[in-house]
N, C-alpha and C. Protein backbone atom coordinates (compact mmCIF):
# COMPACT_ATOMS: atom_id res chain seq x y z
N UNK A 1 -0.62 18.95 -26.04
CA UNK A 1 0.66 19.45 -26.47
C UNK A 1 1.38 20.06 -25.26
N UNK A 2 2.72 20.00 -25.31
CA UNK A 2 3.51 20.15 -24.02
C UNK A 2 3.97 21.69 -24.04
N UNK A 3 3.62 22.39 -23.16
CA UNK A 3 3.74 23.69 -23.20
C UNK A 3 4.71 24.36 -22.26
N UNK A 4 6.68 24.56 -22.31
CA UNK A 4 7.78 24.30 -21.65
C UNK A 4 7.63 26.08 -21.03
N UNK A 5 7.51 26.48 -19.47
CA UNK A 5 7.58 27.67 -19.26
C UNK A 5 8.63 28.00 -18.31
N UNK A 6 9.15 29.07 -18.22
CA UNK A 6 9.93 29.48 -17.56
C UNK A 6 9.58 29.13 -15.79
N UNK A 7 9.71 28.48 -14.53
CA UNK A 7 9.06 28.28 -13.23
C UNK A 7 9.37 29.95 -12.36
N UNK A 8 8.14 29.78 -11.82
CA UNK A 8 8.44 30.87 -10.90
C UNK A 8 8.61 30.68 -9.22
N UNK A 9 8.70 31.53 -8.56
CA UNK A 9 9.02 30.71 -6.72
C UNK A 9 7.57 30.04 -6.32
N UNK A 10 6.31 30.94 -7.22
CA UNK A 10 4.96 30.30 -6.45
C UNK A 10 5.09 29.39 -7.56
N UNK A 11 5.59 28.61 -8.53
CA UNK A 11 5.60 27.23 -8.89
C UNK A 11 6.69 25.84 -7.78
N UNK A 12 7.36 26.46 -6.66
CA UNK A 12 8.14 25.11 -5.98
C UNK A 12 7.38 24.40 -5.37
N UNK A 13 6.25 24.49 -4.79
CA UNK A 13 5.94 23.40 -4.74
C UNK A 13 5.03 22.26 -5.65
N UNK A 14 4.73 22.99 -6.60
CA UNK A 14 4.41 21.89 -7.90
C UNK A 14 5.73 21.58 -8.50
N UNK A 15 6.41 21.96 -8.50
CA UNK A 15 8.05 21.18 -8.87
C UNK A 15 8.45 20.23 -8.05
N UNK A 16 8.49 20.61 -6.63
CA UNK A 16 8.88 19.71 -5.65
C UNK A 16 8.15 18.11 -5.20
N UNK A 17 6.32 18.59 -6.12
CA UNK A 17 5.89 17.53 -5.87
C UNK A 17 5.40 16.38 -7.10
N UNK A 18 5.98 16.80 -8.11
CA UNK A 18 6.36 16.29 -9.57
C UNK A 18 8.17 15.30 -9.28
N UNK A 19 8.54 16.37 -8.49
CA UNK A 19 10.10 15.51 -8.00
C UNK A 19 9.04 14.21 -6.85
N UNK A 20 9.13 14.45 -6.25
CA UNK A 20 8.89 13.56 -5.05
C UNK A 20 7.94 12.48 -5.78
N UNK A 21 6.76 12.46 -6.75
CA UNK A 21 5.59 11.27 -7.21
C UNK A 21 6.91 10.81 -8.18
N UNK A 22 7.66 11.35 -8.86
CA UNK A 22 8.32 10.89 -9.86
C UNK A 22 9.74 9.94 -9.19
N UNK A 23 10.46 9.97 -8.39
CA UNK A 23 11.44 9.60 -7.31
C UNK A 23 10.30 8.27 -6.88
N UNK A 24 9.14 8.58 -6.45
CA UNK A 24 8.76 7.32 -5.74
C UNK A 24 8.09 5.92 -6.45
N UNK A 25 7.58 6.77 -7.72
CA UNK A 25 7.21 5.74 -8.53
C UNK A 25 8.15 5.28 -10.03
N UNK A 26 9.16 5.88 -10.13
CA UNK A 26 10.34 5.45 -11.04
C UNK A 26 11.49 4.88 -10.65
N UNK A 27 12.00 5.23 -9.08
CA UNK A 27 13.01 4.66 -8.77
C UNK A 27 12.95 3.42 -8.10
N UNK A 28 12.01 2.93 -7.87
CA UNK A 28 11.33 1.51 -7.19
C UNK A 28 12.90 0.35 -7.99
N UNK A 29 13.48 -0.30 -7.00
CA UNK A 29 14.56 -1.04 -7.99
C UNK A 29 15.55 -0.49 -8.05
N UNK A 30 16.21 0.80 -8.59
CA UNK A 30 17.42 1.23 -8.14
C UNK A 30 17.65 1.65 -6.99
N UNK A 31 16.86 2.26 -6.12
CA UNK A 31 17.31 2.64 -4.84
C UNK A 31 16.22 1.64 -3.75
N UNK A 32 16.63 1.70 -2.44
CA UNK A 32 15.77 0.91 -1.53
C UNK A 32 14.99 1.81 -1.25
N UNK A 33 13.94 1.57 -0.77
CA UNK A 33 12.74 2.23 -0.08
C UNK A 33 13.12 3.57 0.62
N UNK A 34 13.94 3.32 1.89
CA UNK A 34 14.73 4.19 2.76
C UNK A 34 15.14 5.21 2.07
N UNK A 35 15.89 4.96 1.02
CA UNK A 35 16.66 6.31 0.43
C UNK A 35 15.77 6.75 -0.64
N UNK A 36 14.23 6.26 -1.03
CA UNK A 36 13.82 7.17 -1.69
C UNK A 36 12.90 7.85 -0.43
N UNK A 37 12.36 7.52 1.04
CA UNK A 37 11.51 8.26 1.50
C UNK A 37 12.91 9.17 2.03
N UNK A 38 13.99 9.10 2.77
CA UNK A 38 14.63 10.14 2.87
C UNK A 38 15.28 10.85 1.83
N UNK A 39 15.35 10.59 0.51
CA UNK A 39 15.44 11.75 -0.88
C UNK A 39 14.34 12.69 -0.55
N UNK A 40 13.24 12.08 -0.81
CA UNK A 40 11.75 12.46 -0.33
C UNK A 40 10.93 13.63 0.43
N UNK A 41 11.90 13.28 1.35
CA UNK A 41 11.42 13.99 2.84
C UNK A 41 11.63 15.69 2.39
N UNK A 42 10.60 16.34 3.36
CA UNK A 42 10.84 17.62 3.43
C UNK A 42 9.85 18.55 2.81
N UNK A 43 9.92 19.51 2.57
CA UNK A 43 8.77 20.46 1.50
C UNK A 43 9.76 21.42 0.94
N UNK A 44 9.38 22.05 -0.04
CA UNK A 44 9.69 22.59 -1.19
C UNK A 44 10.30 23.87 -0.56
N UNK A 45 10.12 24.71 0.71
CA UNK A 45 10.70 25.48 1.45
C UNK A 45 12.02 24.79 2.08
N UNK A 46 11.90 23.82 2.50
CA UNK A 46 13.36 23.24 2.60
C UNK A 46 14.98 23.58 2.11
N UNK A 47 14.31 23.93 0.80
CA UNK A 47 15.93 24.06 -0.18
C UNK A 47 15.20 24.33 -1.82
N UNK A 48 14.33 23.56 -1.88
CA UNK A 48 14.20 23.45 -3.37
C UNK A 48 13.64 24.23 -3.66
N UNK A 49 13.35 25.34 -2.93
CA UNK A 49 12.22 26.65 -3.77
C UNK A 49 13.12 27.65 -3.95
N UNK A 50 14.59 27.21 -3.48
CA UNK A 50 15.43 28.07 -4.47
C UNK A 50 16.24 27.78 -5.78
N UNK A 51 15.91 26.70 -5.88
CA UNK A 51 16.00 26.24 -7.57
C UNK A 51 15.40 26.88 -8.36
N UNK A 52 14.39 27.74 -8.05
CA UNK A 52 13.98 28.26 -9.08
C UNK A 52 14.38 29.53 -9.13
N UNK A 53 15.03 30.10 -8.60
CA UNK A 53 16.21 31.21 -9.14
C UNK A 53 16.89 30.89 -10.31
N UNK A 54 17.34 29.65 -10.85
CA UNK A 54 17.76 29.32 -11.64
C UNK A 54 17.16 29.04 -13.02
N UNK A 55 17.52 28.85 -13.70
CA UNK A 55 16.81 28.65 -15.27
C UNK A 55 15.84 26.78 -15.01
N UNK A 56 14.78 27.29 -14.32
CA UNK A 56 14.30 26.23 -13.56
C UNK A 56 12.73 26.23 -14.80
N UNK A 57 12.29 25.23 -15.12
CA UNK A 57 11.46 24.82 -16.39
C UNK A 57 9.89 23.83 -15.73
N UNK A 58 9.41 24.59 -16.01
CA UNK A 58 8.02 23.34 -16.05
C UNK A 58 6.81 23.16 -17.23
N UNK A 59 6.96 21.71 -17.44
CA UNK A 59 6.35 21.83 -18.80
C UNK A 59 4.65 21.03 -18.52
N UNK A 60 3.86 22.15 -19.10
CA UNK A 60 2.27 21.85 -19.08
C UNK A 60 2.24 21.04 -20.03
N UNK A 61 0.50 20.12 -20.00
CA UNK A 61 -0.24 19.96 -21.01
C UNK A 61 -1.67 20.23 -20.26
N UNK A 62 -2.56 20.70 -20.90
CA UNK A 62 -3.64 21.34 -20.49
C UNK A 62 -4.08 21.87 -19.22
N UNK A 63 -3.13 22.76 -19.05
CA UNK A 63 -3.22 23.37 -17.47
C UNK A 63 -2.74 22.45 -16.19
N UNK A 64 -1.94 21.38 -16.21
CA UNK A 64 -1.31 20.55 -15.51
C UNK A 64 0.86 20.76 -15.99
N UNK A 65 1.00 20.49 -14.75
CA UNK A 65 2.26 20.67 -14.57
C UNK A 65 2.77 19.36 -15.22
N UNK A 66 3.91 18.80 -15.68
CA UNK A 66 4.00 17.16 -15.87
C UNK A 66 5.08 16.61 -15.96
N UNK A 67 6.06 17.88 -16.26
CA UNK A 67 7.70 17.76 -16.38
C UNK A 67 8.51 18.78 -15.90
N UNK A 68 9.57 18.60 -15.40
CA UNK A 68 10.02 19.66 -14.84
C UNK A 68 11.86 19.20 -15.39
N UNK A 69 12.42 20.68 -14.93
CA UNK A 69 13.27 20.55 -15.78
C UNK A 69 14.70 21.70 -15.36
N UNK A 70 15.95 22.06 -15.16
CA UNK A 70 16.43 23.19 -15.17
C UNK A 70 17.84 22.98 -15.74
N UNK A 71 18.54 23.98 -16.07
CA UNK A 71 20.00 24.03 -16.71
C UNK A 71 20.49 24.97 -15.67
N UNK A 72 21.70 24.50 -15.10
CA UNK A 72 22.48 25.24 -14.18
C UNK A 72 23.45 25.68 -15.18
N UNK A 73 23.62 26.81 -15.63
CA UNK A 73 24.17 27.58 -16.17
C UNK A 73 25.98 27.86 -15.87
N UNK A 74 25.96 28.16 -14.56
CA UNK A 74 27.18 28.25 -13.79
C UNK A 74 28.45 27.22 -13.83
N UNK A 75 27.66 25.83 -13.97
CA UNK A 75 28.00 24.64 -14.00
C UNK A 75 28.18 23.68 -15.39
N UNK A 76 27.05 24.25 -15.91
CA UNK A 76 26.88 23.20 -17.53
C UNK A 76 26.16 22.34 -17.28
N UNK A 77 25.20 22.23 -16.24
CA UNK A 77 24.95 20.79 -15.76
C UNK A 77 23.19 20.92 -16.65
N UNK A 78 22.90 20.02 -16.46
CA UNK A 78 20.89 20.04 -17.01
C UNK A 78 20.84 18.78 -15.38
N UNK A 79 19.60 19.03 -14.72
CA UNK A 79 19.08 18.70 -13.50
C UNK A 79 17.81 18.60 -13.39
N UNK A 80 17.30 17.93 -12.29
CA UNK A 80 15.83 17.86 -11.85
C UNK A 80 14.63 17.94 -13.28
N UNK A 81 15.14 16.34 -13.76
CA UNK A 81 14.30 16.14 -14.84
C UNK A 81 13.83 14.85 -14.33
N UNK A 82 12.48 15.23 -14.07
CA UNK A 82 11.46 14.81 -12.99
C UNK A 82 10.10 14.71 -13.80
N UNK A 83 9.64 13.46 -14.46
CA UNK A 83 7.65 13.41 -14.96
C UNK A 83 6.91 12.84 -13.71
N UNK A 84 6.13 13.15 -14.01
CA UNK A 84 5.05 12.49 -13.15
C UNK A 84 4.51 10.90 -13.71
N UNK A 85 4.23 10.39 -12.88
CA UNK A 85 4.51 8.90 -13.32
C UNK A 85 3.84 8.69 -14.11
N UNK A 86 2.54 8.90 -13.86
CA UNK A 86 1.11 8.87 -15.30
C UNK A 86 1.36 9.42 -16.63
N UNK A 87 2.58 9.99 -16.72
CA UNK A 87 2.80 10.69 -18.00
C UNK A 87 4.12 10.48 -18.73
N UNK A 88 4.68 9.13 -17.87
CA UNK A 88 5.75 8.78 -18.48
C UNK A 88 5.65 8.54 -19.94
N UNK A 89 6.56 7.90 -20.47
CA UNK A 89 6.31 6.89 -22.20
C UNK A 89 6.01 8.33 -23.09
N UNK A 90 5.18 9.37 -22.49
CA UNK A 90 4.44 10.59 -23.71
C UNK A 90 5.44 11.13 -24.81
N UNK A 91 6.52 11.15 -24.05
CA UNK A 91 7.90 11.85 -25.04
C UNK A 91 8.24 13.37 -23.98
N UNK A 92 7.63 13.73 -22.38
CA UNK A 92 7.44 14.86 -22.10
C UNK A 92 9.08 14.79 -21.24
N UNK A 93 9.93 13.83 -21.14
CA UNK A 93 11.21 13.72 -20.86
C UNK A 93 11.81 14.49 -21.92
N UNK A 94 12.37 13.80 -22.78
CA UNK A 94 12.59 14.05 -24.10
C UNK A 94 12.09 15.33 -24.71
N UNK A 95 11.32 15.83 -24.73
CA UNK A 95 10.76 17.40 -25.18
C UNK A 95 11.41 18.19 -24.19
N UNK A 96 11.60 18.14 -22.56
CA UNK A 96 12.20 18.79 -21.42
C UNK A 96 13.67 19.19 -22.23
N UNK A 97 14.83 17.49 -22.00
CA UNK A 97 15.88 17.44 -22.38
C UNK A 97 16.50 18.22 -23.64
N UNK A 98 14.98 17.93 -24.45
CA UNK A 98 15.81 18.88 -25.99
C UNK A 98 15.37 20.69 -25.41
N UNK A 99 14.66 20.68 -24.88
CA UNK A 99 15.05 22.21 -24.30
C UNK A 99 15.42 22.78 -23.85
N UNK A 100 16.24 22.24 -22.94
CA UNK A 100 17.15 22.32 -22.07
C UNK A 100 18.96 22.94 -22.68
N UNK A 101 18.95 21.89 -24.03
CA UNK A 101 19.94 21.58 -24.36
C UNK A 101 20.12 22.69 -25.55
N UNK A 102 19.04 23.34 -25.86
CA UNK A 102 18.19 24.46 -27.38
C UNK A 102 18.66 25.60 -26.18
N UNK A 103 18.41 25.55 -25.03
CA UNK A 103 18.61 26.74 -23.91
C UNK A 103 20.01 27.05 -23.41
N UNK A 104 20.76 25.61 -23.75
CA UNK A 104 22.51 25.74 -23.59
C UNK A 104 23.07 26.04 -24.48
N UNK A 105 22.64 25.67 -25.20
CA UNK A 105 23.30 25.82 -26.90
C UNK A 105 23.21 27.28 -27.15
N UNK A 106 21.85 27.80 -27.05
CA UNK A 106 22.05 29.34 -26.94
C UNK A 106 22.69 30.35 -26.06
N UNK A 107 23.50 29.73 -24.77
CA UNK A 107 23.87 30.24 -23.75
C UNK A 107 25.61 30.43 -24.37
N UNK A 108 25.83 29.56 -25.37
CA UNK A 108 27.15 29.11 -25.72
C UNK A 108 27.84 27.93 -24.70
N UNK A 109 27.04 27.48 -24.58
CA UNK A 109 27.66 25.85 -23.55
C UNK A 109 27.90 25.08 -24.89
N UNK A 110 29.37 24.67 -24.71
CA UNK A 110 29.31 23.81 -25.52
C UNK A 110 28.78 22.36 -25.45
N UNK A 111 29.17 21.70 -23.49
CA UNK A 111 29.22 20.53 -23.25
C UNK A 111 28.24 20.50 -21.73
N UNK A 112 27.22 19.60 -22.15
CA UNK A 112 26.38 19.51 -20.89
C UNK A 112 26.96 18.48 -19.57
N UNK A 113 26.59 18.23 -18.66
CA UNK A 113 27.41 17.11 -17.75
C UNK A 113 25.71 17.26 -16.79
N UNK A 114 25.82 16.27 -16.39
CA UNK A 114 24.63 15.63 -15.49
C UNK A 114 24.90 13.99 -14.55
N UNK A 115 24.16 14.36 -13.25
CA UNK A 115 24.50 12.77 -12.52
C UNK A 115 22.98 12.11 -12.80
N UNK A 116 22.95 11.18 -13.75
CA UNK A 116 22.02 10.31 -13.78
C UNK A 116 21.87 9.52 -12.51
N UNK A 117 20.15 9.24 -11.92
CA UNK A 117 20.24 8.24 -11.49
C UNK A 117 20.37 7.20 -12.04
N UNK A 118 20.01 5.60 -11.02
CA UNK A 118 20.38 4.71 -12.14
C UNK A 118 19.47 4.11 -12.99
N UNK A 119 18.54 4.70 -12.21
CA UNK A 119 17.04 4.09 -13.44
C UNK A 119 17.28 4.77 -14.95
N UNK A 120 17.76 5.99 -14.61
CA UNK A 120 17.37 7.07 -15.80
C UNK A 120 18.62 6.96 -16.64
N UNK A 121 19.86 6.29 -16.65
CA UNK A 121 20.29 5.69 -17.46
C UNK A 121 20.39 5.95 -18.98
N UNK A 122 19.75 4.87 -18.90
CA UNK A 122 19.14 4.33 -20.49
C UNK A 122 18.69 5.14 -21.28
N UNK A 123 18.26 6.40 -20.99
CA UNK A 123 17.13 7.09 -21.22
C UNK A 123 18.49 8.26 -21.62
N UNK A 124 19.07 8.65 -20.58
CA UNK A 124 20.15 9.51 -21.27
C UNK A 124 21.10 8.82 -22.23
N UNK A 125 21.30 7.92 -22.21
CA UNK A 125 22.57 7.33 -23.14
C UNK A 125 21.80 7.64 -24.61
N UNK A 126 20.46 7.33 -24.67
CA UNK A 126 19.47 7.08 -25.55
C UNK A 126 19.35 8.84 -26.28
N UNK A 127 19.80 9.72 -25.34
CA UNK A 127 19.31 10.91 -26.11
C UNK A 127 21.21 11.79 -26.22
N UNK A 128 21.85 10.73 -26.15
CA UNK A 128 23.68 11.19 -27.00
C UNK A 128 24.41 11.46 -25.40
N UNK A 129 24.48 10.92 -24.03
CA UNK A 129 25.14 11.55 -22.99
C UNK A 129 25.56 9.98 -22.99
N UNK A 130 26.90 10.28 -22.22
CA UNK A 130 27.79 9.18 -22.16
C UNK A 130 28.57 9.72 -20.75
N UNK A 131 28.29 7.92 -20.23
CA UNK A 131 29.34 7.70 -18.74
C UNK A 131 28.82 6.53 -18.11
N UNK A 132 29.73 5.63 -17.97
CA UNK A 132 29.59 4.25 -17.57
C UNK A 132 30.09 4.48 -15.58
N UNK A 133 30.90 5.39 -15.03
CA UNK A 133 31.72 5.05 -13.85
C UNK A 133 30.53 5.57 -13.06
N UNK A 134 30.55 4.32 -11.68
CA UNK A 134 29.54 4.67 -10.41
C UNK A 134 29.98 5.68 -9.89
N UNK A 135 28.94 6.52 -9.36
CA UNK A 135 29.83 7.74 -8.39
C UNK A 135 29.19 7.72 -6.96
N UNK A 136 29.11 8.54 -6.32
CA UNK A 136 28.19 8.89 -5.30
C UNK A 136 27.85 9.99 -5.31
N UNK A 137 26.51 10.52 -5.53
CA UNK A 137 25.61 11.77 -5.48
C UNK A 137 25.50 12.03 -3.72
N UNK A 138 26.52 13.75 -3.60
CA UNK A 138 25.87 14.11 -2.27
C UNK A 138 24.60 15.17 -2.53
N UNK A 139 23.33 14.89 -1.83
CA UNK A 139 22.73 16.09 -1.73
C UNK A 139 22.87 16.96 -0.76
N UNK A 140 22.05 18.05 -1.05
CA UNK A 140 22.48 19.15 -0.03
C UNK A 140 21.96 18.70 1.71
N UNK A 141 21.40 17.72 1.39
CA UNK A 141 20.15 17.49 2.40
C UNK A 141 21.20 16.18 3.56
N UNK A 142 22.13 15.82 2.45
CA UNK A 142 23.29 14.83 3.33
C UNK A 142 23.16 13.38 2.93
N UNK A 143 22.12 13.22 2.14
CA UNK A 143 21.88 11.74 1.26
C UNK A 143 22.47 11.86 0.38
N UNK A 144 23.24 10.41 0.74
CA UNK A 144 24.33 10.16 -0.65
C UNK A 144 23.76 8.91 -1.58
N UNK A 145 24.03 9.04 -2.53
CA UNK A 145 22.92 7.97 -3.56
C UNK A 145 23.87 7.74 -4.65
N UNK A 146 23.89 6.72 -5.12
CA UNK A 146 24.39 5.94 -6.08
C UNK A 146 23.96 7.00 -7.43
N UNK A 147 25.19 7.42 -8.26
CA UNK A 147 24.70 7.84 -9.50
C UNK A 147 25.81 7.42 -10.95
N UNK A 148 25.30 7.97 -12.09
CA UNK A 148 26.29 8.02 -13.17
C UNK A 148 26.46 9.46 -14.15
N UNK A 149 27.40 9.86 -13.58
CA UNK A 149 28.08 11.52 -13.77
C UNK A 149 28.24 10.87 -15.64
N UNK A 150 27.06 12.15 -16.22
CA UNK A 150 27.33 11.41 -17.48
C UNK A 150 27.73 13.11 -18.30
N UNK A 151 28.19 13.11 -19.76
CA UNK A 151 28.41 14.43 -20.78
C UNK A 151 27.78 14.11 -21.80
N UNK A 152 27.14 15.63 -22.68
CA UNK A 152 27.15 15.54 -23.93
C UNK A 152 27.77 16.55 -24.53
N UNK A 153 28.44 16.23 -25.31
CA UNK A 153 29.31 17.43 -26.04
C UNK A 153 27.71 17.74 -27.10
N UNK A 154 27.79 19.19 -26.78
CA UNK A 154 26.33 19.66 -27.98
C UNK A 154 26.74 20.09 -29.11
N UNK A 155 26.61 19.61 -30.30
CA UNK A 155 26.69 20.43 -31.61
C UNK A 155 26.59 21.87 -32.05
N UNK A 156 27.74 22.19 -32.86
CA UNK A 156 27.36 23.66 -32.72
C UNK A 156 26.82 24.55 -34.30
């Protein structure tokens, strides 16, 4: 059973390396090689161990990390929803996303917004977010990557 906890700073680099196995073995096909080892690159001191200042999420099942997850608050956005590849198909996306969205909803967000990659798609359209137009994702890091800036208006 998937157990969704609040992340702390000594959790970035099990976040960072749930991002990075999940980037290398899901995006195979939407992006080339190149832009997933330079997405890739770096360690969790880099930048990303301050994500977890933020309403930053990692969800267990039996003492293993497996999903990760955060809602930028500031923004409306839901981000860095990242499984580990062995644990795809489980539903531990989907359990992340609806908590995410149980965590906005209580914040009073009405409307979430997120840049899908393009693998992950399907997968959001599939759980009510909508947006067809290509964009370009800058990261902070200076890699720009193909995405789809998608919304869900949340029920209230």
């Amino acid at each position: 059973m998937l157990e969704i906890k609040r992340a702390t700073p000594e959790h970035a680099q099990v976040a960072f390396d749930i991002r990075l196995q999940a980037i290398r073995g899901q995006c195979i096909g939407a992006y080339t090689r190149e832009q997933m080892l330079l997405w890739t690159r770096g360690k969790a001191e880099d930048g990303y161990s301050a994500l977890m200042d933020k309403p930053f999420y990692l969800g267990w099942v039996e003492g293993q990390a497996v999903v990760t997850g955060m809602l930028d608050p500031d923004n409306n956005e839901v981000g860095a929803l990242f499984v580990l590849p062995d644990h795809t198909g489980c539903g531990y996306g989907k359990a992340m996303l609806d908590f995410l969205e149980d965590q906005a909803h209580k914040r009073g967000i009405p409307t979430l917004v997120l840049d899908s990659t393009l693998n992950a798609v399907d997968f959001y359209r599939a759980h009510g977010y909508a947006g067809d137009e290509e964009a370009v994702y800058h990261s902070p890091s200076g890699l720009q990557l193909a995405c789809i800036p998608m919304t869900k208006h949340l029920t209230t």
